[in-house]
N, C-alpha and C. Protein backbone atom coordinates (compact mmCIF):
# COMPACT_ATOMS: atom_id res chain seq x y z
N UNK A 1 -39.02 4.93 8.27
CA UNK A 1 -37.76 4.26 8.14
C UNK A 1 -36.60 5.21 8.32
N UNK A 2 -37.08 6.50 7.91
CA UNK A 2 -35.63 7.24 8.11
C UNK A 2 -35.15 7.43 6.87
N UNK A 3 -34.19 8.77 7.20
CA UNK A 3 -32.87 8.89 6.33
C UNK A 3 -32.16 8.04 5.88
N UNK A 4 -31.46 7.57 4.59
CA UNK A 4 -30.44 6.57 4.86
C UNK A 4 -29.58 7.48 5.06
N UNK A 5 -28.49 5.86 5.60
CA UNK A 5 -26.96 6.11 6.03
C UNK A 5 -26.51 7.31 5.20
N UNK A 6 -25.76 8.20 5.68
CA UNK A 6 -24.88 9.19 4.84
C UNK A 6 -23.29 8.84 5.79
N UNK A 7 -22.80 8.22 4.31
CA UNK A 7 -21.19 7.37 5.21
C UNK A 7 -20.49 8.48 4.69
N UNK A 8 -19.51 8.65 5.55
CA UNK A 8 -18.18 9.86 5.30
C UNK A 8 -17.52 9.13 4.83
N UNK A 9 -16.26 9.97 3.76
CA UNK A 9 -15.41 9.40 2.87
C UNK A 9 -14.40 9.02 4.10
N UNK A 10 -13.57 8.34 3.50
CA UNK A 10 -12.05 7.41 4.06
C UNK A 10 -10.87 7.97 3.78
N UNK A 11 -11.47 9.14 3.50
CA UNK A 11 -10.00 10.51 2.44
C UNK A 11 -10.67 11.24 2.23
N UNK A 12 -9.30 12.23 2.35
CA UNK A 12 -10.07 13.62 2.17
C UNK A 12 -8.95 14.27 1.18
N UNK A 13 -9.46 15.23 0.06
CA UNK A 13 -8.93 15.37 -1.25
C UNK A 13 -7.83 16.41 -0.87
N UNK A 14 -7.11 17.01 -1.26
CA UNK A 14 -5.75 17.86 -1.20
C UNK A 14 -6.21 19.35 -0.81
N UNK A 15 -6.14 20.05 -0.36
CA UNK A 15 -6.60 21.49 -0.41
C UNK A 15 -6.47 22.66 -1.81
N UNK A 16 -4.45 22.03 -2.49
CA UNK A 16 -4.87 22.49 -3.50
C UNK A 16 -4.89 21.40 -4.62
N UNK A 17 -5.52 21.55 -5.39
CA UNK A 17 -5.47 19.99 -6.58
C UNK A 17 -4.36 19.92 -7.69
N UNK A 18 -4.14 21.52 -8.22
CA UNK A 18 -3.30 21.80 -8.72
C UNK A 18 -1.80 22.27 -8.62
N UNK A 19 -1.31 21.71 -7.28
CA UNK A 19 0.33 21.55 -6.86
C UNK A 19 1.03 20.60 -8.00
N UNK A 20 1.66 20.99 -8.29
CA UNK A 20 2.36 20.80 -9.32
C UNK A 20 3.72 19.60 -8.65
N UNK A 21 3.98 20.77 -7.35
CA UNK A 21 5.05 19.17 -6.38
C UNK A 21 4.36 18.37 -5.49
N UNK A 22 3.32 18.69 -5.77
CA UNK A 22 2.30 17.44 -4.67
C UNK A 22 2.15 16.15 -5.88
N UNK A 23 1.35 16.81 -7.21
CA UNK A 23 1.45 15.71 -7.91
C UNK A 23 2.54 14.71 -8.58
N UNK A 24 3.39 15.36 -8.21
CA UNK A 24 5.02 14.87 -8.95
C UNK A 24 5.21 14.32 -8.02
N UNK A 25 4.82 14.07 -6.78
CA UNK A 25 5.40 13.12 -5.96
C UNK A 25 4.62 12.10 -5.07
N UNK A 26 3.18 12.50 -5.75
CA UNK A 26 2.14 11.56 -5.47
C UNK A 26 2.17 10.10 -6.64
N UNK A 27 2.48 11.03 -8.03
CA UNK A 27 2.87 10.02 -8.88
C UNK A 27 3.88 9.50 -8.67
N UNK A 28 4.93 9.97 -8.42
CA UNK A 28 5.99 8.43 -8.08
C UNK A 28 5.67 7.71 -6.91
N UNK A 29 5.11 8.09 -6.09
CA UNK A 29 4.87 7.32 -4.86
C UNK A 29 3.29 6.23 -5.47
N UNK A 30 2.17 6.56 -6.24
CA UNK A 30 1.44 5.93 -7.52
C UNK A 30 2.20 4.91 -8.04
N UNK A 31 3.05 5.40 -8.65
CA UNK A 31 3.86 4.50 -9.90
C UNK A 31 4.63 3.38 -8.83
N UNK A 32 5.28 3.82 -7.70
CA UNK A 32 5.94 2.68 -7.23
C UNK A 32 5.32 1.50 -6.33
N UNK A 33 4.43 2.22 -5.38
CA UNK A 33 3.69 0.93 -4.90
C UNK A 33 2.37 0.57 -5.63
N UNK A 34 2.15 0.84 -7.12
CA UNK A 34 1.11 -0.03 -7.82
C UNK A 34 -0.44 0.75 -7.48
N UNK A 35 -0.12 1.28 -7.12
CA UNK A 35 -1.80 1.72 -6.91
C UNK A 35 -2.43 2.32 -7.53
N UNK A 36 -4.09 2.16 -8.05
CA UNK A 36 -4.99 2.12 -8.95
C UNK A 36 -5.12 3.66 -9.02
N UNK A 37 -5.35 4.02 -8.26
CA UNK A 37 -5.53 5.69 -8.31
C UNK A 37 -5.31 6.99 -7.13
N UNK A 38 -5.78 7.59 -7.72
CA UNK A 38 -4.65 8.61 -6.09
C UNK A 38 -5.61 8.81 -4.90
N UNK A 39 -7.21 8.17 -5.02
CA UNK A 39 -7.46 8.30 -4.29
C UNK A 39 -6.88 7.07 -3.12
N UNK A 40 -6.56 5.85 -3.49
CA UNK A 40 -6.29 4.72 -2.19
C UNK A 40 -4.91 5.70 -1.69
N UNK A 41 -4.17 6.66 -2.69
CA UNK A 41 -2.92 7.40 -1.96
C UNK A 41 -3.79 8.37 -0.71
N UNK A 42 -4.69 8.96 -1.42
CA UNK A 42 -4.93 9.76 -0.61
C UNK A 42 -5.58 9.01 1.06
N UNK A 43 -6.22 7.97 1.19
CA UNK A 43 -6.84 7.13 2.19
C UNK A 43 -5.87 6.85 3.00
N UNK A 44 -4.07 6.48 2.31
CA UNK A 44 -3.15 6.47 3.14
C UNK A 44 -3.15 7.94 4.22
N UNK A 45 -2.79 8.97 3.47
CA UNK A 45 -2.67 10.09 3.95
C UNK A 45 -3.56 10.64 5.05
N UNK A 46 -4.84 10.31 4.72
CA UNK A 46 -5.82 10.53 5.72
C UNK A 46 -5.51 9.66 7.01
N UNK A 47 -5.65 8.30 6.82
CA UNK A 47 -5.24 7.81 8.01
C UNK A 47 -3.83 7.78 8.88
N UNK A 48 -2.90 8.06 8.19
CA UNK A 48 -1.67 9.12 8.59
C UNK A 48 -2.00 10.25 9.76
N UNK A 49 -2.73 11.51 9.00
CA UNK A 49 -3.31 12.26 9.87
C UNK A 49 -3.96 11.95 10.57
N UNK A 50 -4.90 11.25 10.67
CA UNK A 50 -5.61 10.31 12.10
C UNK A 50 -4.35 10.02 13.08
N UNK A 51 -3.50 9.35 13.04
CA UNK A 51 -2.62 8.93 14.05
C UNK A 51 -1.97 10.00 14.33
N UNK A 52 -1.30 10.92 13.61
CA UNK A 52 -0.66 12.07 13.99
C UNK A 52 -1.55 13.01 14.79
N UNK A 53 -2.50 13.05 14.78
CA UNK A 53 -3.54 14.01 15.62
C UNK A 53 -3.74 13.76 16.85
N UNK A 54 -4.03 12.20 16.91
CA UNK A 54 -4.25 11.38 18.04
C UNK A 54 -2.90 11.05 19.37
N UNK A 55 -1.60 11.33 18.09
CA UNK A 55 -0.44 11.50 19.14
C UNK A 55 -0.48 12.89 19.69
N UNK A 56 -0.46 14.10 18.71
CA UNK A 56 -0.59 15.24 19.07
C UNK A 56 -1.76 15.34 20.75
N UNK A 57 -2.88 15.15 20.11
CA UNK A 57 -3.57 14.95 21.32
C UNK A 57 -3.20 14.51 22.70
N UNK A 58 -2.75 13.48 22.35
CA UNK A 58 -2.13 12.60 23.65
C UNK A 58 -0.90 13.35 24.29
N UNK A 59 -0.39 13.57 23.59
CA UNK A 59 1.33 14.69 24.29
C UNK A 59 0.67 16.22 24.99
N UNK A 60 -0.62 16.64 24.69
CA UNK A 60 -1.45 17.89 25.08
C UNK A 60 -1.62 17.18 26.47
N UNK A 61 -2.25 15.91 26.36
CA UNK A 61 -2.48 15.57 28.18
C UNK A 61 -1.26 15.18 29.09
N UNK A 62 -2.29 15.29 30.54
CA UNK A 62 -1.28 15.75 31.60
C UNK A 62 -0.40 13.77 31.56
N UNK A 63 0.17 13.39 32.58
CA UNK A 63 0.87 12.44 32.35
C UNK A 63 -0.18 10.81 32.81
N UNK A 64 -0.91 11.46 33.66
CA UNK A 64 -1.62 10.37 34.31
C UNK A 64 -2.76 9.66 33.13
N UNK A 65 -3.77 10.91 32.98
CA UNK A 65 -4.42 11.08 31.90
C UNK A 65 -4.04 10.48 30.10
N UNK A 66 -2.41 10.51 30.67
CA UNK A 66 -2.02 9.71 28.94
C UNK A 66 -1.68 8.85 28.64
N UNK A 67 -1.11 7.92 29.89
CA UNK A 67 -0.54 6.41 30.12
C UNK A 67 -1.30 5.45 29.86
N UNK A 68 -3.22 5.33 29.89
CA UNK A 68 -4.29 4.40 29.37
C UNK A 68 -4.18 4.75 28.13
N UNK A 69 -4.31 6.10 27.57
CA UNK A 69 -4.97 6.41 26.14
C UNK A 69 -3.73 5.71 25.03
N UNK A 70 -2.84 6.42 25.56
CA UNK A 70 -1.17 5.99 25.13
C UNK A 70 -1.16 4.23 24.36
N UNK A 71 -1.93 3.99 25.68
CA UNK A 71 -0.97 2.24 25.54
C UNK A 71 -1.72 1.51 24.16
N UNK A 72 -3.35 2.16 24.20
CA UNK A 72 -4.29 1.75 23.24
C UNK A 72 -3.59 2.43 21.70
N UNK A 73 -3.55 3.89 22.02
CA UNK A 73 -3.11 3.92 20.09
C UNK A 73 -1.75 3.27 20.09
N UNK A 74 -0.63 2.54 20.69
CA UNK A 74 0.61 2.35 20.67
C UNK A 74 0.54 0.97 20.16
N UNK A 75 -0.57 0.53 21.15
CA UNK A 75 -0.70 -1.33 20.99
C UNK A 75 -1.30 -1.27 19.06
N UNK A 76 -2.43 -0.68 19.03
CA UNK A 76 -2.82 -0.62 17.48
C UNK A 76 -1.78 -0.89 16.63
N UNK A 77 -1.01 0.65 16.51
CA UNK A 77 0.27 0.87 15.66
C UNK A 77 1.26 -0.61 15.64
N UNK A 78 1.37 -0.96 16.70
CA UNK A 78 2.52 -1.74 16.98
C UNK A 78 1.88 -3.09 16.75
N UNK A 79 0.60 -3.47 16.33
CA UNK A 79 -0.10 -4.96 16.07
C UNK A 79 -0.18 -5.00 14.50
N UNK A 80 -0.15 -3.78 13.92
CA UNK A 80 -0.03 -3.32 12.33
C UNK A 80 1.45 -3.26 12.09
N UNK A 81 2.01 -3.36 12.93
CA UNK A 81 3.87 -3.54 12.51
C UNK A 81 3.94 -2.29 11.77
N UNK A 82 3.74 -1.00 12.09
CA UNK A 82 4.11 0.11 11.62
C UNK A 82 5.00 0.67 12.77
N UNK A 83 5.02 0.63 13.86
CA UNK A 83 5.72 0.87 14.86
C UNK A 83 6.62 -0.05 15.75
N UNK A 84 7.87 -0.31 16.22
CA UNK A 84 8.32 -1.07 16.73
C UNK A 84 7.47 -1.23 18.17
N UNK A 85 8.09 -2.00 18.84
CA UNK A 85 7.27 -2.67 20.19
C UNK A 85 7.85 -1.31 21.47
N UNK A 86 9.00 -1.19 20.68
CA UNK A 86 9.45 -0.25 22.17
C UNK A 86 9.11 1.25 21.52
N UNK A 87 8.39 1.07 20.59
CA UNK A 87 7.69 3.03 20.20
C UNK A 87 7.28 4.06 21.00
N UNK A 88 7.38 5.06 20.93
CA UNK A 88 7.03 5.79 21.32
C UNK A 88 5.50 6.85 20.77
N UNK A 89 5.23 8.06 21.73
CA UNK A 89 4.19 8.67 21.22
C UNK A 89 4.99 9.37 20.13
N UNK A 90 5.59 9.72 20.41
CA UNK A 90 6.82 11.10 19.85
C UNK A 90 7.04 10.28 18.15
N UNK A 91 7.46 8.93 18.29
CA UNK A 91 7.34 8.14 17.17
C UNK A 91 6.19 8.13 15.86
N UNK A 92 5.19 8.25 16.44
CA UNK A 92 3.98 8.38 16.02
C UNK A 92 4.09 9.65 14.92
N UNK A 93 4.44 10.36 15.24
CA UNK A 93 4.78 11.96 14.85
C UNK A 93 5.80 11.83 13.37
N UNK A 94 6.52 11.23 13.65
CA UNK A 94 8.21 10.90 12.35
C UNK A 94 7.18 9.97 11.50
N UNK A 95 6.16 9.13 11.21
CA UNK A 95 5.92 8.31 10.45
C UNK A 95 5.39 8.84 9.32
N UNK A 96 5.99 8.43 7.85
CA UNK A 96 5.55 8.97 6.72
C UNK A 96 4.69 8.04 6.33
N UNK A 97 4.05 8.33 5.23
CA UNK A 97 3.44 7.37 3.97
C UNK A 97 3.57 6.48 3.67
N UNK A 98 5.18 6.13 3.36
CA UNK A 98 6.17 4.86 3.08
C UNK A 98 5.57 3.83 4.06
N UNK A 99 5.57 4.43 5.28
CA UNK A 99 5.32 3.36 6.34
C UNK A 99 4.04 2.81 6.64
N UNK A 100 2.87 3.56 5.96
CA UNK A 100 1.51 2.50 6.12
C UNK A 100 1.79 1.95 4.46
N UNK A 101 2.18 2.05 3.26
CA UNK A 101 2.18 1.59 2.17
C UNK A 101 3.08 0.47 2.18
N UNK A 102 3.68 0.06 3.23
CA UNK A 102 4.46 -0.58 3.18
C UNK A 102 3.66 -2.09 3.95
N UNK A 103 2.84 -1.27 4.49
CA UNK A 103 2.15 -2.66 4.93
C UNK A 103 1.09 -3.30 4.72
N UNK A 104 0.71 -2.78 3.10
CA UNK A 104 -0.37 -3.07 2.37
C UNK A 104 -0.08 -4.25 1.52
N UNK A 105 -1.44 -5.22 1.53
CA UNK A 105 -0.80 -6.74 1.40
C UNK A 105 -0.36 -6.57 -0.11
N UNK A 106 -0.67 -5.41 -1.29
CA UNK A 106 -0.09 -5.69 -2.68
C UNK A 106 1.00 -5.69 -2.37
N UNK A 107 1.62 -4.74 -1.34
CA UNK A 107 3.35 -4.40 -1.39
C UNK A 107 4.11 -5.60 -0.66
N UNK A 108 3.45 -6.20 0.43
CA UNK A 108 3.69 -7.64 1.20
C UNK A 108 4.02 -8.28 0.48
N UNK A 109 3.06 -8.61 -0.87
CA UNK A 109 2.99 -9.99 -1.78
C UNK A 109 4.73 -9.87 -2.28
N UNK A 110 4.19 -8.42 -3.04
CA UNK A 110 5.67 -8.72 -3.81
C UNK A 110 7.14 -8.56 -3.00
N UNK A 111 7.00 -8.00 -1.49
CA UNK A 111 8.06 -8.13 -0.76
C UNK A 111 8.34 -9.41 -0.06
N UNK A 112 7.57 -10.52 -0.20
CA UNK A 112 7.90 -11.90 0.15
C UNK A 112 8.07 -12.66 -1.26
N UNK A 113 8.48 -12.31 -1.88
CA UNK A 113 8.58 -12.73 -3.22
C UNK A 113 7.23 -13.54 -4.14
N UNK A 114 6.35 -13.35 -3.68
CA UNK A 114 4.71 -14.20 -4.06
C UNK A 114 4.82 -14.16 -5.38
N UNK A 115 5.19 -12.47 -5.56
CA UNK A 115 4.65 -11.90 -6.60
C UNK A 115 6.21 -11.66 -7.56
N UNK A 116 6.31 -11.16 -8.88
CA UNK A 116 7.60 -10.31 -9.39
C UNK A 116 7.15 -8.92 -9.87
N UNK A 117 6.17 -8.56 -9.76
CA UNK A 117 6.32 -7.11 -9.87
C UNK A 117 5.14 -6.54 -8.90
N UNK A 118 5.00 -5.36 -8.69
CA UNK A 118 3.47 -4.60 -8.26
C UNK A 118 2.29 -4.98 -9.01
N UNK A 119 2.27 -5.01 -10.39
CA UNK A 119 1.37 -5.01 -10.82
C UNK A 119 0.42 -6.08 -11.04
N UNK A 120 1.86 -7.79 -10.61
CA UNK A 120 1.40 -9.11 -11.12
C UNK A 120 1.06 -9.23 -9.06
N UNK A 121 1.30 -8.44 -8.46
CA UNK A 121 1.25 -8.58 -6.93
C UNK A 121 -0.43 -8.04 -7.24
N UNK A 122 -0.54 -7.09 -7.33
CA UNK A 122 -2.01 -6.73 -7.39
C UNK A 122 -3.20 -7.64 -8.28
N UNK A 123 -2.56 -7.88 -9.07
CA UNK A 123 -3.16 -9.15 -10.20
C UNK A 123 -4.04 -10.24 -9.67
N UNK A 124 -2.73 -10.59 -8.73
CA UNK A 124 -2.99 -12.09 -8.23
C UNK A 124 -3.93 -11.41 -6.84
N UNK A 125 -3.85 -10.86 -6.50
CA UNK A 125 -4.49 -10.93 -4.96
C UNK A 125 -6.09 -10.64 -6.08
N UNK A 126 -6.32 -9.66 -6.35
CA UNK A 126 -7.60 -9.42 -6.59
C UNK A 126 -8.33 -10.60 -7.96
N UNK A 127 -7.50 -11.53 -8.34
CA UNK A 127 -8.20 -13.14 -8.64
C UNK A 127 -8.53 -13.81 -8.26
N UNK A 128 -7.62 -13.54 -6.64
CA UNK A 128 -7.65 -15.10 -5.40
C UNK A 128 -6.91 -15.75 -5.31
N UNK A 129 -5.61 -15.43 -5.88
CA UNK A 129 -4.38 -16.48 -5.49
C UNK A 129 -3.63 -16.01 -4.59
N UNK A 130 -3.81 -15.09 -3.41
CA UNK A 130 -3.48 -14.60 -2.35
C UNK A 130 -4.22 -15.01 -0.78
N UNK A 131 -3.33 -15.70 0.04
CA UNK A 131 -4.49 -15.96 1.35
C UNK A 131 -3.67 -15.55 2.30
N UNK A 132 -4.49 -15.39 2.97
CA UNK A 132 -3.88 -15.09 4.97
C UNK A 132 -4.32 -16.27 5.58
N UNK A 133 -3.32 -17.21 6.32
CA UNK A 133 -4.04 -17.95 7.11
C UNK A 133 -4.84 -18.79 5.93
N UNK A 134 -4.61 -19.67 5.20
CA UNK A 134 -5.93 -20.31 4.18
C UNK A 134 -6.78 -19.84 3.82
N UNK A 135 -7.11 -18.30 3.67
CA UNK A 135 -8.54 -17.67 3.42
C UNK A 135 -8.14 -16.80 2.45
N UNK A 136 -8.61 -16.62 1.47
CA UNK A 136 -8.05 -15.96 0.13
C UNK A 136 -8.79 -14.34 0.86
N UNK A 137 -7.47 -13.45 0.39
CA UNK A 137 -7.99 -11.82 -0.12
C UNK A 137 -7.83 -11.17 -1.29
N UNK A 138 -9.05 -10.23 -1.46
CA UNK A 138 -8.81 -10.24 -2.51
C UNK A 138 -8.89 -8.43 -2.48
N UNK A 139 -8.76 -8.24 -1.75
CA UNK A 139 -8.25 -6.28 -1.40
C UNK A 139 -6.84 -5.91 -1.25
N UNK A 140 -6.45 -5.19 -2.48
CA UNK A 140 -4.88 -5.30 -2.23
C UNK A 140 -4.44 -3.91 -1.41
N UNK A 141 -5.66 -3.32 -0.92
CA UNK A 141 -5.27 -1.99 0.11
C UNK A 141 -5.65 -3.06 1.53
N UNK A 142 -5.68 -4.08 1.74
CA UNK A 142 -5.79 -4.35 2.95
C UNK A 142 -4.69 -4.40 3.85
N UNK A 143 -4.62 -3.41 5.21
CA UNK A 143 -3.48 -3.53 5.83
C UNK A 143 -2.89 -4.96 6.76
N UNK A 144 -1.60 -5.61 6.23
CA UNK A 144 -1.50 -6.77 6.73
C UNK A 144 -0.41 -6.53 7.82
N UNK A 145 -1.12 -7.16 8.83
CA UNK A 145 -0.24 -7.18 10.58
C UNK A 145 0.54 -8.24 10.86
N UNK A 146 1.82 -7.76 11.80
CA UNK A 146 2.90 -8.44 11.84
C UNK A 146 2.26 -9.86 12.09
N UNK A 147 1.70 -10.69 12.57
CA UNK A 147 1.39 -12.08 12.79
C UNK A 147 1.09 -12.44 11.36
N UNK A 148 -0.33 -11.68 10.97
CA UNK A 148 -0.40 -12.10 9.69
C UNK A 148 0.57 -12.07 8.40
N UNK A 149 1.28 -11.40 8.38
CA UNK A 149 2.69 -11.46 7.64
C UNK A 149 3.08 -12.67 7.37
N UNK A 150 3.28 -13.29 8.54
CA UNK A 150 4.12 -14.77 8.82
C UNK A 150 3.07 -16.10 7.46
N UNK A 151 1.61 -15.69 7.94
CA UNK A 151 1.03 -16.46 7.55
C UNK A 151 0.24 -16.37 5.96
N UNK A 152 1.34 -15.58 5.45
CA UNK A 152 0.95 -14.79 3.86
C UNK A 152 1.63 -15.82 2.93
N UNK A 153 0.46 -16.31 1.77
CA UNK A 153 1.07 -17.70 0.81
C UNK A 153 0.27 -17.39 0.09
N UNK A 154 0.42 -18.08 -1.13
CA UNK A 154 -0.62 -18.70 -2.12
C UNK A 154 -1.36 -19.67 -1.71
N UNK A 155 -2.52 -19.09 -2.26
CA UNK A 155 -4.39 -19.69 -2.20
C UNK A 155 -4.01 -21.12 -2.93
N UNK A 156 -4.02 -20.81 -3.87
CA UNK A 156 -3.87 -21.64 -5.11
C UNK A 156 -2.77 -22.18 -5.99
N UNK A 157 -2.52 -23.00 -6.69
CA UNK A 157 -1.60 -23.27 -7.52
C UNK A 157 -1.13 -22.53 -8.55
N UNK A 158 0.06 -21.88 -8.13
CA UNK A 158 0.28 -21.40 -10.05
C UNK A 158 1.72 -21.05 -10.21
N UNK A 159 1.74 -20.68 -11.31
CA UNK A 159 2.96 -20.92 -12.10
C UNK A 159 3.38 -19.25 -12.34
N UNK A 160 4.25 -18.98 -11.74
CA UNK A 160 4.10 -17.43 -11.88
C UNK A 160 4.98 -16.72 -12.89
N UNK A 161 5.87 -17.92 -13.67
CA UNK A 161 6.44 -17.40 -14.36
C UNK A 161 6.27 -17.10 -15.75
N UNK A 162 4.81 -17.71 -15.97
CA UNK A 162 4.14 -17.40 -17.08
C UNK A 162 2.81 -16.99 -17.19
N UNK A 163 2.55 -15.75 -15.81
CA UNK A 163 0.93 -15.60 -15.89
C UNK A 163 1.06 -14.63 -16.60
N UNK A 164 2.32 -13.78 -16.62
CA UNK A 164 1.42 -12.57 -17.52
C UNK A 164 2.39 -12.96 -18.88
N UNK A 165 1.24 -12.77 -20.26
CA UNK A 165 1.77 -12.88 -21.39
C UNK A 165 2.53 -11.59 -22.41
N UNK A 166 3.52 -11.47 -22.81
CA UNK A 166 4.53 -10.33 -23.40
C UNK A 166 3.66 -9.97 -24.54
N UNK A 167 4.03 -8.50 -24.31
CA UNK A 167 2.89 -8.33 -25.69
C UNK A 167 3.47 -8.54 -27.37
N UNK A 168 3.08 -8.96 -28.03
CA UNK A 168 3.64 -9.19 -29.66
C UNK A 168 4.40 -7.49 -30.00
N UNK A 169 5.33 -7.72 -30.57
CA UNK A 169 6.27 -6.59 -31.07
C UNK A 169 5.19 -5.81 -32.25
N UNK A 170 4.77 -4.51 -32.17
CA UNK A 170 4.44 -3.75 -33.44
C UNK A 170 5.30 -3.28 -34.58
N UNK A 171 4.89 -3.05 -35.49
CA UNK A 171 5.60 -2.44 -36.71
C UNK A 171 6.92 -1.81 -36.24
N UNK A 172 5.98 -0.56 -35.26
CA UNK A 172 7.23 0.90 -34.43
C UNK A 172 7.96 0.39 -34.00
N UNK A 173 7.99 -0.79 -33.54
CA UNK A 173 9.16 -1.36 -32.44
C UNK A 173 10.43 -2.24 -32.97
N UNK A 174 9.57 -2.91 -34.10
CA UNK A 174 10.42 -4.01 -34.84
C UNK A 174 11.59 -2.65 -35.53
N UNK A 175 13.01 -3.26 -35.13
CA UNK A 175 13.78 -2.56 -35.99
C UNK A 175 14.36 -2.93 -37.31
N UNK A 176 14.72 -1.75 -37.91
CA UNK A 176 15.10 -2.26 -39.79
C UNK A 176 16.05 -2.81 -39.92
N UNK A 177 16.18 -4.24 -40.41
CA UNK A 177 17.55 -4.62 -40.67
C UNK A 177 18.29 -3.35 -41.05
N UNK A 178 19.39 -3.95 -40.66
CA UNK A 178 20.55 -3.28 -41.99
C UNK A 178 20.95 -3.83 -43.15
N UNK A 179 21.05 -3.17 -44.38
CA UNK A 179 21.16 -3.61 -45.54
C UNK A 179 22.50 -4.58 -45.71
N UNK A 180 22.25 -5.98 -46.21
CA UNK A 180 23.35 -6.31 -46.56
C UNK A 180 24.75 -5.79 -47.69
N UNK A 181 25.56 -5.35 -47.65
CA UNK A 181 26.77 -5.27 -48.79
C UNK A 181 26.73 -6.72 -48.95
N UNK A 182 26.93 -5.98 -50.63
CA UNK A 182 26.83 -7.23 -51.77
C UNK A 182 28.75 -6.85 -51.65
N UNK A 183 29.18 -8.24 -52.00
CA UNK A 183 30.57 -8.56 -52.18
C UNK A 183 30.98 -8.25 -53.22
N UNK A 184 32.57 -7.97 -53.46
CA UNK A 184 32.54 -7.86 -54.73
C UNK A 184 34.22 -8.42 -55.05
């Protein structure tokens, strides 16, 4: 029967772990688009460098040689609505982080208003009250493309202004009256 499969990761980890301004700005970029842990940050990043390599590559060839290869990574980019229609290779090169996180359906939800925060955006997709086209998803790292954009709704019925419940006030939180003055 063989070896099994040995699948390569989808990310590749930091060189150093302990950057001190890598993590300070992995966590806010964490904290703002909702995401579970630093590895789905890091999967962004990796596939970042995939396209940046692949432009690099492409600008190394001669002109004839780059006009087929060109049109294929351009059309990709530009069917994922990370790149405008009139992009360039050179374009490819300027694209940060922001710009594939931005087209991840948790950040979609709550940028078409589905959702009111990241966290009730991630909530709902991975319950099933998120569909493309009538078909519920339930991966909130799934990258959603300009067509599919259009066709981003609720699965299901709900009421969003009371799914998530406030938590009861503790002791620490409740503050002390102030003492009444007695009259005199």
């Amino acid at each position: 029967m063989g070896d099994p499969r040995k699948f390569k990761n989808k990310y590749s980890k930091p060189k150093k772990m302990l950057d001190k301004a890598r993590i300070i700005e992995e966590s806010k970029l964490k904290k703002m688009y909702g995401l579970k842990n630093m590895r789905e940050l890091w999967m962004v990043v990796h596939e970042l460098k995939k396209a940046r390599h692949e432009a690099r590559r492409l600008l190394s060839l001669t002109e004839t040689q780059r006009k087929n290869e060109e049109r294929v990574v351009l059309s990709k980019l530009q069917k994922l609505a990370i790149l405008d229609n009139n992009g360039s290779v050179e374009d490819i090169l300027s694209l940060t982080i922001k710009d594939i996180l931005e087209r991840r359906l948790q950040t979609r939800v709550l940028r078409k208003g589905l959702a009111k925060t990241m966290a009730q955006s991630r909530q709902l997709i991975t319950h099933g009250f998120i569909a493309i086209d009538n078909k519920a998803v339930n991966v909130p790292s799934y990258i959603v493309t300009g067509e599919e954009d259009k066709l981003l709704r609720h699965y299901k019925k709900i009421d969003i202004e009371h799914t998530f419940v406030e938590k009861p006030e503790t002791k620490a939180e409740k503050l002390p009256e102030a003492p009444k003055e007695a009259t005199v």
